[in-house]
Structures are given as structure tokens and as C-alpha cells.
PDB file of N, CA and C in Angstrom:
ATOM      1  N   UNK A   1       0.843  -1.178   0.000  1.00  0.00           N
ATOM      2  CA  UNK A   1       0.000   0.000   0.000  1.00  0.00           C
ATOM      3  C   UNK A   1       0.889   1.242   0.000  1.00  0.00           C
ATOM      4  N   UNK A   2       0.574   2.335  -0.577  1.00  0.00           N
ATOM      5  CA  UNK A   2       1.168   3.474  -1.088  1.00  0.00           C
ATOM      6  C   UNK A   2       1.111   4.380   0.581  1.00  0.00           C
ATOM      7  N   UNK A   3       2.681   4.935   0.934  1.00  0.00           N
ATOM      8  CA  UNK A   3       2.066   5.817   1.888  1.00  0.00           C
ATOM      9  C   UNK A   3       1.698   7.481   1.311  1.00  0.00           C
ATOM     10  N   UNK A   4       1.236   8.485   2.094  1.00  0.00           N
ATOM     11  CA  UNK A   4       1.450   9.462   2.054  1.00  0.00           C
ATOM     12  C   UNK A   4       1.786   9.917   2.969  1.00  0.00           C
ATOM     13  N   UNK A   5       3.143  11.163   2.617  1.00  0.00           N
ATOM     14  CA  UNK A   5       4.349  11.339   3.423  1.00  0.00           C
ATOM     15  C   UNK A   5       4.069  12.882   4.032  1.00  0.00           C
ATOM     16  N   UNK A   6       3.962  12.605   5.451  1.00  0.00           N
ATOM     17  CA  UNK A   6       3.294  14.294   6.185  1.00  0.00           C
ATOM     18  C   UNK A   6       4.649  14.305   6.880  1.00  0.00           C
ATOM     19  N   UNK A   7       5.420  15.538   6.570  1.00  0.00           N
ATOM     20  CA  UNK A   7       6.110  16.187   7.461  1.00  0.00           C
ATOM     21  C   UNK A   7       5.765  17.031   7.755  1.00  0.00           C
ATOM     22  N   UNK A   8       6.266  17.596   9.346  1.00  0.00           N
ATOM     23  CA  UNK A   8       5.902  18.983  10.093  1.00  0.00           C
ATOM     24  C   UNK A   8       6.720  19.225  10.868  1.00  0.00           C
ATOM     25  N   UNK A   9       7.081  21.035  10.414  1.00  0.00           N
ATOM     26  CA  UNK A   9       8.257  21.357  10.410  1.00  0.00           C
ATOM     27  C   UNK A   9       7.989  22.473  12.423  1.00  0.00           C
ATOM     28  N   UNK A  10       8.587  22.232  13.471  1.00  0.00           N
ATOM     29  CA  UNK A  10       8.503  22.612  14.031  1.00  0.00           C
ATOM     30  C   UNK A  10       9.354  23.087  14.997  1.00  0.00           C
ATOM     31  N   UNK A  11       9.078  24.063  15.690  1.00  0.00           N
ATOM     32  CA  UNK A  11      10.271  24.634  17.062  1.00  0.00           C
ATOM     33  C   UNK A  11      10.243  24.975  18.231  1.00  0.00           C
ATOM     34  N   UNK A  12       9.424  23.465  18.658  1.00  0.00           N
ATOM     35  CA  UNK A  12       8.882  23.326  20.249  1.00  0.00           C
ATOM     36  C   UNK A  12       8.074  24.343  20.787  1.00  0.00           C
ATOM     37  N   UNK A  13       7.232  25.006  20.167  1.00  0.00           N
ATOM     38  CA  UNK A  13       6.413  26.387  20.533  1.00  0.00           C
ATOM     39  C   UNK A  13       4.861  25.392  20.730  1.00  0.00           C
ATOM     40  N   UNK A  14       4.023  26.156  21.399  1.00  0.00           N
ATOM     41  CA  UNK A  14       2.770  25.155  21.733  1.00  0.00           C
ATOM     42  C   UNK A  14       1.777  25.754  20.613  1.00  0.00           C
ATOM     43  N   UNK A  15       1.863  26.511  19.674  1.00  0.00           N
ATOM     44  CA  UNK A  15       1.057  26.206  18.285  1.00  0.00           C
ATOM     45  C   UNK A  15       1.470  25.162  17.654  1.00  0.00           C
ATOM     46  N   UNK A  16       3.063  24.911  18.016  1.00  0.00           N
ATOM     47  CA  UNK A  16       3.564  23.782  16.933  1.00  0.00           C
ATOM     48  C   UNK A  16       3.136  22.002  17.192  1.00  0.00           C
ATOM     49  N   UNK A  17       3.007  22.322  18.614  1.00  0.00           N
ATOM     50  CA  UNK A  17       2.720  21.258  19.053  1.00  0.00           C
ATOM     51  C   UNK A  17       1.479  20.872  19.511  1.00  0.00           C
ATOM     52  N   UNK A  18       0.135  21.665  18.962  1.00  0.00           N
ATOM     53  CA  UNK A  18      -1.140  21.807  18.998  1.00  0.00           C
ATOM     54  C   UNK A  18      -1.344  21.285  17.559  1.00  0.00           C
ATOM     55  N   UNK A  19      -0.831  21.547  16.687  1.00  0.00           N
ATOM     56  CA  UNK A  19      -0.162  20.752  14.986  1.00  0.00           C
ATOM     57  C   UNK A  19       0.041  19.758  14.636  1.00  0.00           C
ATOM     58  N   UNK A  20       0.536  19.493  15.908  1.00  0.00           N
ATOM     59  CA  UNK A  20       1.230  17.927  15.391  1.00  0.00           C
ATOM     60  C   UNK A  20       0.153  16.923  16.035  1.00  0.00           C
ATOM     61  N   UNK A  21      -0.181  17.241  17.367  1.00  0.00           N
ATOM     62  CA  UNK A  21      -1.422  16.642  17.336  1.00  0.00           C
ATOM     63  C   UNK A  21      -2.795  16.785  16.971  1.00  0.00           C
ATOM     64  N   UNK A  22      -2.756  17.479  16.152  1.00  0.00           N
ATOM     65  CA  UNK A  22      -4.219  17.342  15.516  1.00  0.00           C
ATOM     66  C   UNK A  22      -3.724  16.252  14.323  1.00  0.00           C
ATOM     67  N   UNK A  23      -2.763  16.630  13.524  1.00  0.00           N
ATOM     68  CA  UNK A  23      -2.182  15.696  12.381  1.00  0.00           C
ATOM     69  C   UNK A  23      -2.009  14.629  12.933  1.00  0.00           C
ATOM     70  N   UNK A  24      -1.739  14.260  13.912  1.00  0.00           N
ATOM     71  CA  UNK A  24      -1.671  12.858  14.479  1.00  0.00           C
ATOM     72  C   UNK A  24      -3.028  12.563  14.729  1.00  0.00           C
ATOM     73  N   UNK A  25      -4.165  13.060  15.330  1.00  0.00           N
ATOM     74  CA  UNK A  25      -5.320  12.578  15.394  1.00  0.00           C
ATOM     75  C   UNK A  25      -5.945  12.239  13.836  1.00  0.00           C
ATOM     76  N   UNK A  26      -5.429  13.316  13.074  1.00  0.00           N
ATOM     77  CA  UNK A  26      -6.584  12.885  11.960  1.00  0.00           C
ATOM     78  C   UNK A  26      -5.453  11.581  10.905  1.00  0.00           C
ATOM     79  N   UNK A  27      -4.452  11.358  11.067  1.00  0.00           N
ATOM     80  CA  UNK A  27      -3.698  10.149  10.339  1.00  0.00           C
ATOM     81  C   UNK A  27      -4.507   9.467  10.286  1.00  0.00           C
ATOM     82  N   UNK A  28      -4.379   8.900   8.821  1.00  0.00           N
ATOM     83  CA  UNK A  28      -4.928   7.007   8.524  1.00  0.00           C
ATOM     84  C   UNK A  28      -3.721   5.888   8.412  1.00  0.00           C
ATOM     85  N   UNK A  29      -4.389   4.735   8.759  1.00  0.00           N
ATOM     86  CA  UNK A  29      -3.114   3.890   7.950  1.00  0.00           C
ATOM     87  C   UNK A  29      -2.117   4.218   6.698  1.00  0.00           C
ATOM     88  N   UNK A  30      -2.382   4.890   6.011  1.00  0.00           N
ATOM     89  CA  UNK A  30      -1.687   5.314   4.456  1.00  0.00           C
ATOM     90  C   UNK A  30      -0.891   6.256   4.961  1.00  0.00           C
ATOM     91  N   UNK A  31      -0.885   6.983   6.208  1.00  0.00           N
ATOM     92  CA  UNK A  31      -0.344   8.270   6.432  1.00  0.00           C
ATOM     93  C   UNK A  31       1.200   7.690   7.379  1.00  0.00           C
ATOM     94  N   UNK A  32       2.353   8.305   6.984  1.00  0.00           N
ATOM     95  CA  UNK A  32       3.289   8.369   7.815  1.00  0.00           C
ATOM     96  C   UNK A  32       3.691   9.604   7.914  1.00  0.00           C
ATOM     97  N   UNK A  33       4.429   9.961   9.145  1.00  0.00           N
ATOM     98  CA  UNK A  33       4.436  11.214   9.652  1.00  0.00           C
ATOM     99  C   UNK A  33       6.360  11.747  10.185  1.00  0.00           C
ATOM    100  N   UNK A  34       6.502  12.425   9.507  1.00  0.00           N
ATOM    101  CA  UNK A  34       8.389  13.116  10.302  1.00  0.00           C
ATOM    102  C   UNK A  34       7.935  13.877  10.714  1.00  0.00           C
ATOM    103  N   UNK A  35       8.350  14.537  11.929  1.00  0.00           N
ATOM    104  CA  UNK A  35       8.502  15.758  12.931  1.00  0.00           C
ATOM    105  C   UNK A  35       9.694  16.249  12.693  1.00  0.00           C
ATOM    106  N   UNK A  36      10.067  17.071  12.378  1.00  0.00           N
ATOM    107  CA  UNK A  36      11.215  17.647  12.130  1.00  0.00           C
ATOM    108  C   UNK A  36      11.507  19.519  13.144  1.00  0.00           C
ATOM    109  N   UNK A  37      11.919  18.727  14.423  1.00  0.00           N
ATOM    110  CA  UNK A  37      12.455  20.426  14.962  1.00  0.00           C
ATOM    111  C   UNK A  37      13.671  21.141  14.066  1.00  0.00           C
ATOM    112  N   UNK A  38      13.199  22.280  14.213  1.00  0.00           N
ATOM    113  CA  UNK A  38      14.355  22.954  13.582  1.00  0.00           C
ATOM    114  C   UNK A  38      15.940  23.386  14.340  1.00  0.00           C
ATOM    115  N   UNK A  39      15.783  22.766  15.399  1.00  0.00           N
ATOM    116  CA  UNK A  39      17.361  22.838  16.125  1.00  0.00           C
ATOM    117  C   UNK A  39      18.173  22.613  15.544  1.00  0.00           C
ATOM    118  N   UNK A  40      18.157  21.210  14.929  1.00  0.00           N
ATOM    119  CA  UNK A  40      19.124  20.540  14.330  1.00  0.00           C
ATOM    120  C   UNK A  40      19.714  20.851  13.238  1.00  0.00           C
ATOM    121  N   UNK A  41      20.600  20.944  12.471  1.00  0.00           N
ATOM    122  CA  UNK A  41      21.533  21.016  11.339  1.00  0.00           C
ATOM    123  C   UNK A  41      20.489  20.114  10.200  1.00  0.00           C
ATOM    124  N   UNK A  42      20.307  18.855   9.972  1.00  0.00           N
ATOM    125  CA  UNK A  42      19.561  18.250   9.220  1.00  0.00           C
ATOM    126  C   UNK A  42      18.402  18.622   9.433  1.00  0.00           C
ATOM    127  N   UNK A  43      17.520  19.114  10.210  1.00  0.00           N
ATOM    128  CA  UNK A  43      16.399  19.808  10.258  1.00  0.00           C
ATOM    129  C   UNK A  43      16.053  20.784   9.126  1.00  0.00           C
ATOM    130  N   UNK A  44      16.866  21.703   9.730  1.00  0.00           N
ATOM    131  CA  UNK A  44      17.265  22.811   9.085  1.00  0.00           C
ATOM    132  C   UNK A  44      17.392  22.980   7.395  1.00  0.00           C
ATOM    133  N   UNK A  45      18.089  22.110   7.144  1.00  0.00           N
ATOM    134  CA  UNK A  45      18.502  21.758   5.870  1.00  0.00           C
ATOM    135  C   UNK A  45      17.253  21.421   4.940  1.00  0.00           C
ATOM    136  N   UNK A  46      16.650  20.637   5.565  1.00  0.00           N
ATOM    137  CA  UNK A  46      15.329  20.409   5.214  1.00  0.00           C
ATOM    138  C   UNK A  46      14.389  20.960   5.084  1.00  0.00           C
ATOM    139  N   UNK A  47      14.290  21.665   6.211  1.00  0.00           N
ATOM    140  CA  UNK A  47      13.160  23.077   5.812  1.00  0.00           C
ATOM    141  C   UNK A  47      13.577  24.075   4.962  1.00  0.00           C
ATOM    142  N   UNK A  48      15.072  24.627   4.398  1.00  0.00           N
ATOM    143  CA  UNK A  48      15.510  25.167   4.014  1.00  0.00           C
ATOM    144  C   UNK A  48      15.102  24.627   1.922  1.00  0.00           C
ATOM    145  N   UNK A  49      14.657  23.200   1.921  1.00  0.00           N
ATOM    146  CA  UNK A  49      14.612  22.779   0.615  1.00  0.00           C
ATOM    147  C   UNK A  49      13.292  22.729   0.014  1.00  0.00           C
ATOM    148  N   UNK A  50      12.012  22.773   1.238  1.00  0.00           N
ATOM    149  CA  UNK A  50      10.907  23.489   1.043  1.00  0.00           C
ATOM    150  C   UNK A  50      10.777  24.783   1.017  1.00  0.00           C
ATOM    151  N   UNK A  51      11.338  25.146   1.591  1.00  0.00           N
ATOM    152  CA  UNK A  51      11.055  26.957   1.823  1.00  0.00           C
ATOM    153  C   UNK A  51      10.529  27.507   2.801  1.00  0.00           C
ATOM    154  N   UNK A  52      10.629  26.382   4.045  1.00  0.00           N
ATOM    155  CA  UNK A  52       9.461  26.640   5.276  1.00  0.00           C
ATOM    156  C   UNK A  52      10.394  28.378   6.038  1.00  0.00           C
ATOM    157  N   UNK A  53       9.494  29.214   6.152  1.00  0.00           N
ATOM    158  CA  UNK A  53      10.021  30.426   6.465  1.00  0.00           C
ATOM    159  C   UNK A  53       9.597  30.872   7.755  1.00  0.00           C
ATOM    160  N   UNK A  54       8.340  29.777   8.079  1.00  0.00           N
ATOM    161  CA  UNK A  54       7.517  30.232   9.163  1.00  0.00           C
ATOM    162  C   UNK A  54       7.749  28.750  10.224  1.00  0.00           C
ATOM    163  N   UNK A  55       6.776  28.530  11.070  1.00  0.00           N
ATOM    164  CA  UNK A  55       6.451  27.479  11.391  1.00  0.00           C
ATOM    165  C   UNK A  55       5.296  27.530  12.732  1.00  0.00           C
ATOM    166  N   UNK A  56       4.254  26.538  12.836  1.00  0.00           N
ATOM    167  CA  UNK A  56       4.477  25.365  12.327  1.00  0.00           C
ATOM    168  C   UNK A  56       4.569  25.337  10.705  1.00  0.00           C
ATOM    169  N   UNK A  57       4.615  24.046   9.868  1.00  0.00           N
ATOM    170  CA  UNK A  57       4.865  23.798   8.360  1.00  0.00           C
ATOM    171  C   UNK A  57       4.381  22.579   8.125  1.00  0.00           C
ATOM    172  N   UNK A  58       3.824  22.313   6.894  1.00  0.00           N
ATOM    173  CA  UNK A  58       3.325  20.859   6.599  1.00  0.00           C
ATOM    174  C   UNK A  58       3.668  20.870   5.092  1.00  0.00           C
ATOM    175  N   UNK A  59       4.317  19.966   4.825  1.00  0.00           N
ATOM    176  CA  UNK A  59       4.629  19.263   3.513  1.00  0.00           C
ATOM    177  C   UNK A  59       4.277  18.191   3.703  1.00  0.00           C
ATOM    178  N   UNK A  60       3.236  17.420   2.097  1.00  0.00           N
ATOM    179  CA  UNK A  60       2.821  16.636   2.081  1.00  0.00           C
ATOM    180  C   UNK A  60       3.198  15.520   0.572  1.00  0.00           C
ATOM    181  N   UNK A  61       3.654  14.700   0.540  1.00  0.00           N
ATOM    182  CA  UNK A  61       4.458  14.265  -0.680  1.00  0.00           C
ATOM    183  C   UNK A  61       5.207  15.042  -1.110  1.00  0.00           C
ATOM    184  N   UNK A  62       5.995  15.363  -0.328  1.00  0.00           N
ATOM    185  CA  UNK A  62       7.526  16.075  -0.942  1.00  0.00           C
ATOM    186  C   UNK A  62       6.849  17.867  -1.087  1.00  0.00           C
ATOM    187  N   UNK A  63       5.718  18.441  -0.755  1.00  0.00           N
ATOM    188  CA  UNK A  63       5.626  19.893  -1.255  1.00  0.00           C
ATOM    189  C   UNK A  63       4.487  20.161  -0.251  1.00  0.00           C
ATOM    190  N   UNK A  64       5.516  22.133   0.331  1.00  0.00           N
ATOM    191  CA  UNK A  64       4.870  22.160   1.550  1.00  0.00           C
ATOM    192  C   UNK A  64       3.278  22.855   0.986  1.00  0.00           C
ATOM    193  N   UNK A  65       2.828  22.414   2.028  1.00  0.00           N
ATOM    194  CA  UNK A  65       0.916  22.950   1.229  1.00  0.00           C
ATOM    195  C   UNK A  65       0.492  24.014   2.473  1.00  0.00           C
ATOM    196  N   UNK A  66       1.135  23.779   3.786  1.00  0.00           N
ATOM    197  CA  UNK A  66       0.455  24.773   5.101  1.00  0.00           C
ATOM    198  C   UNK A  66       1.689  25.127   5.856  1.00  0.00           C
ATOM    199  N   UNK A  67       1.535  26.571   6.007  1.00  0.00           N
ATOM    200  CA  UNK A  67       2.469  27.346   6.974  1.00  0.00           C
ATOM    201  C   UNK A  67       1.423  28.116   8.103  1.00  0.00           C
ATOM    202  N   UNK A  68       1.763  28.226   9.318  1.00  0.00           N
ATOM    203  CA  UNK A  68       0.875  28.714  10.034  1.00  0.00           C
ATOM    204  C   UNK A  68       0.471  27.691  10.815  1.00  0.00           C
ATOM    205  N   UNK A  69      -0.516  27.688  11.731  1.00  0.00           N
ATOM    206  CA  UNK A  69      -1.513  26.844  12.491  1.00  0.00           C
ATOM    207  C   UNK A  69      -2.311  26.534  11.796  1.00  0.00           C
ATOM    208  N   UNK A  70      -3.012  25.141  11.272  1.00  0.00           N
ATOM    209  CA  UNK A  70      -3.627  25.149  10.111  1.00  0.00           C
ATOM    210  C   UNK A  70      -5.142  24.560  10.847  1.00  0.00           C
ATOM    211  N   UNK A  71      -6.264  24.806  10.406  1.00  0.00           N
ATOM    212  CA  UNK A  71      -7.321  24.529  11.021  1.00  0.00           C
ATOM    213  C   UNK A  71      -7.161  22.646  10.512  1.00  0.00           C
ATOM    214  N   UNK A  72      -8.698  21.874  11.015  1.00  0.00           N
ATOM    215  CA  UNK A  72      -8.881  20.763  10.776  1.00  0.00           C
ATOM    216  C   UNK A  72      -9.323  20.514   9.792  1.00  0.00           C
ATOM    217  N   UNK A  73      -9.946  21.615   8.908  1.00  0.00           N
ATOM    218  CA  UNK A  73     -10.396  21.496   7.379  1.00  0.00           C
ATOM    219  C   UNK A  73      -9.491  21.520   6.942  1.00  0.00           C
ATOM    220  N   UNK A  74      -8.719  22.088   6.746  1.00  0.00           N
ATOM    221  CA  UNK A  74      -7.252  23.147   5.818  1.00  0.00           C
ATOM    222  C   UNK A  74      -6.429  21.472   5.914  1.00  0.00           C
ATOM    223  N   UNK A  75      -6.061  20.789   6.891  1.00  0.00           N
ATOM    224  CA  UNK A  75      -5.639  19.761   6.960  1.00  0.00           C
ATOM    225  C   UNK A  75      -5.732  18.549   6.269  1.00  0.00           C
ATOM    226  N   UNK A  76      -7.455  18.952   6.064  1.00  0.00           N
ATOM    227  CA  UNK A  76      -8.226  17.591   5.427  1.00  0.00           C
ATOM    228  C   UNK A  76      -8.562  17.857   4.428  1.00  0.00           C
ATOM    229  N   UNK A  77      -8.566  19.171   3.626  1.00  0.00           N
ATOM    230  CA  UNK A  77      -8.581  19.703   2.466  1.00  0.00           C
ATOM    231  C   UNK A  77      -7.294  19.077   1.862  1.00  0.00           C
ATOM    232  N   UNK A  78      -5.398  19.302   2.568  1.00  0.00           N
ATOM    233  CA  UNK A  78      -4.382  19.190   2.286  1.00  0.00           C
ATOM    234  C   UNK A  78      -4.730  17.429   1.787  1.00  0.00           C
ATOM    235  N   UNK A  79      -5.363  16.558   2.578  1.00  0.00           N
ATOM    236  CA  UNK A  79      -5.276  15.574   1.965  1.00  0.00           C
ATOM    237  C   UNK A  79      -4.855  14.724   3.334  1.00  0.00           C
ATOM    238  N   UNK A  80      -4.534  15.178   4.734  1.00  0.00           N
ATOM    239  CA  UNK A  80      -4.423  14.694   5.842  1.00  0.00           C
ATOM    240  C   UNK A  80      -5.512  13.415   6.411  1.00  0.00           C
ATOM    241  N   UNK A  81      -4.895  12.238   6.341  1.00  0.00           N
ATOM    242  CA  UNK A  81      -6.344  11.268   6.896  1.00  0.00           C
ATOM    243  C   UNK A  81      -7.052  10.681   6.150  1.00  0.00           C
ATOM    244  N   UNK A  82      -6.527  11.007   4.867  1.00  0.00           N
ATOM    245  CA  UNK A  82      -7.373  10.632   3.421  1.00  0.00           C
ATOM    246  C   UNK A  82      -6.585   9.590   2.855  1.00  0.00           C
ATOM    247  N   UNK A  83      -7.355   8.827   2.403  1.00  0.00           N
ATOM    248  CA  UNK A  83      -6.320   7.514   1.970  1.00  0.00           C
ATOM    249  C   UNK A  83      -6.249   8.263   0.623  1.00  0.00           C
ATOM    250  N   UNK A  84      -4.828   7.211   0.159  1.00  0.00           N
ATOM    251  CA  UNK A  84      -4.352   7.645  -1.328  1.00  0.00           C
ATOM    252  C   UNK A  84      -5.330   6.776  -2.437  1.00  0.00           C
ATOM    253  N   UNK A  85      -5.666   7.582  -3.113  1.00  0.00           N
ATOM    254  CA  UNK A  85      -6.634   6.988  -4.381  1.00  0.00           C
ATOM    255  C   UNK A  85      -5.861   5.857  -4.872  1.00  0.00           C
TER     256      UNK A  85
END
């Protein structure tokens, strides 16, 4: 089965981590998930190849779709929780 790949780009702030669990509540089986703080050097690097400027951040198959706190629609609009066709 095909996954779809949710990263979220974050920096221990409690919007960021109000983010990650909602994206964790709404995951399906199809969904795997990276957390990526931005402390780190490889973090960094990474957000740096999306373009994340803000955070929290959500890239979803390789391209970020939400910067900001993203509501539970905006999430499920992105395709969050939704199995892959």
C-alpha cells in the first residue's frame, strides 16, 4: 500500500505542538508522519529545501501545502487522513 508522506516542520512552541497533534489525530493507515524540529543542522537543511520560512509547516508528498496553524479542514482539504486513491 502506497504511503502518504506528512512532514511537520517545528520549534517546540505550543502552536507547533497543537499541529502535530491534531495531524496525528486525523492520520490514517496510508499516512506516515516526520517531525522535524528545527534545532538541528539536518532539520534545518530540510526546511531550508521546502522553503518553510515560518512554522508550524506541513509538507505533504515532498511539497509544503500549510504554513501557520492550520485549522482541521485546511488539513483535510491538504489531503491529511485521506487515503491515497
Amino acid at each position: 500500500m502506497a504511503q502518504r508522506q506528512i512532514e511537520i516542520f517545528t520549534a517546540d512552541c505550543p502552536l507547533c505542538d497543537e499541529t502535530v497533534q491534531l495531524v496525528q489525530e486525523l492520520t490514517c493507515p496510508s499516512c506516515e508522519i516526520s517531525i522535524y524540529h528545527l534545532q538541528g543542522d539536518e532539520s534545518r537543511e530540510k526546511a531550508q529545501q521546502y522553503g518553510v520560512n515560518a512554522v508550524p509547516a506541513i509538507a505533504i508528498n515532498g511539497t509544503l501545502v500549510l504554513t501557520g496553524t492550520p485549522s482541521r479542514e485546511q488539513l483535510i482539504a491538504a489531503g491529511v487522513g485521506q487515503p491515497l486513491p
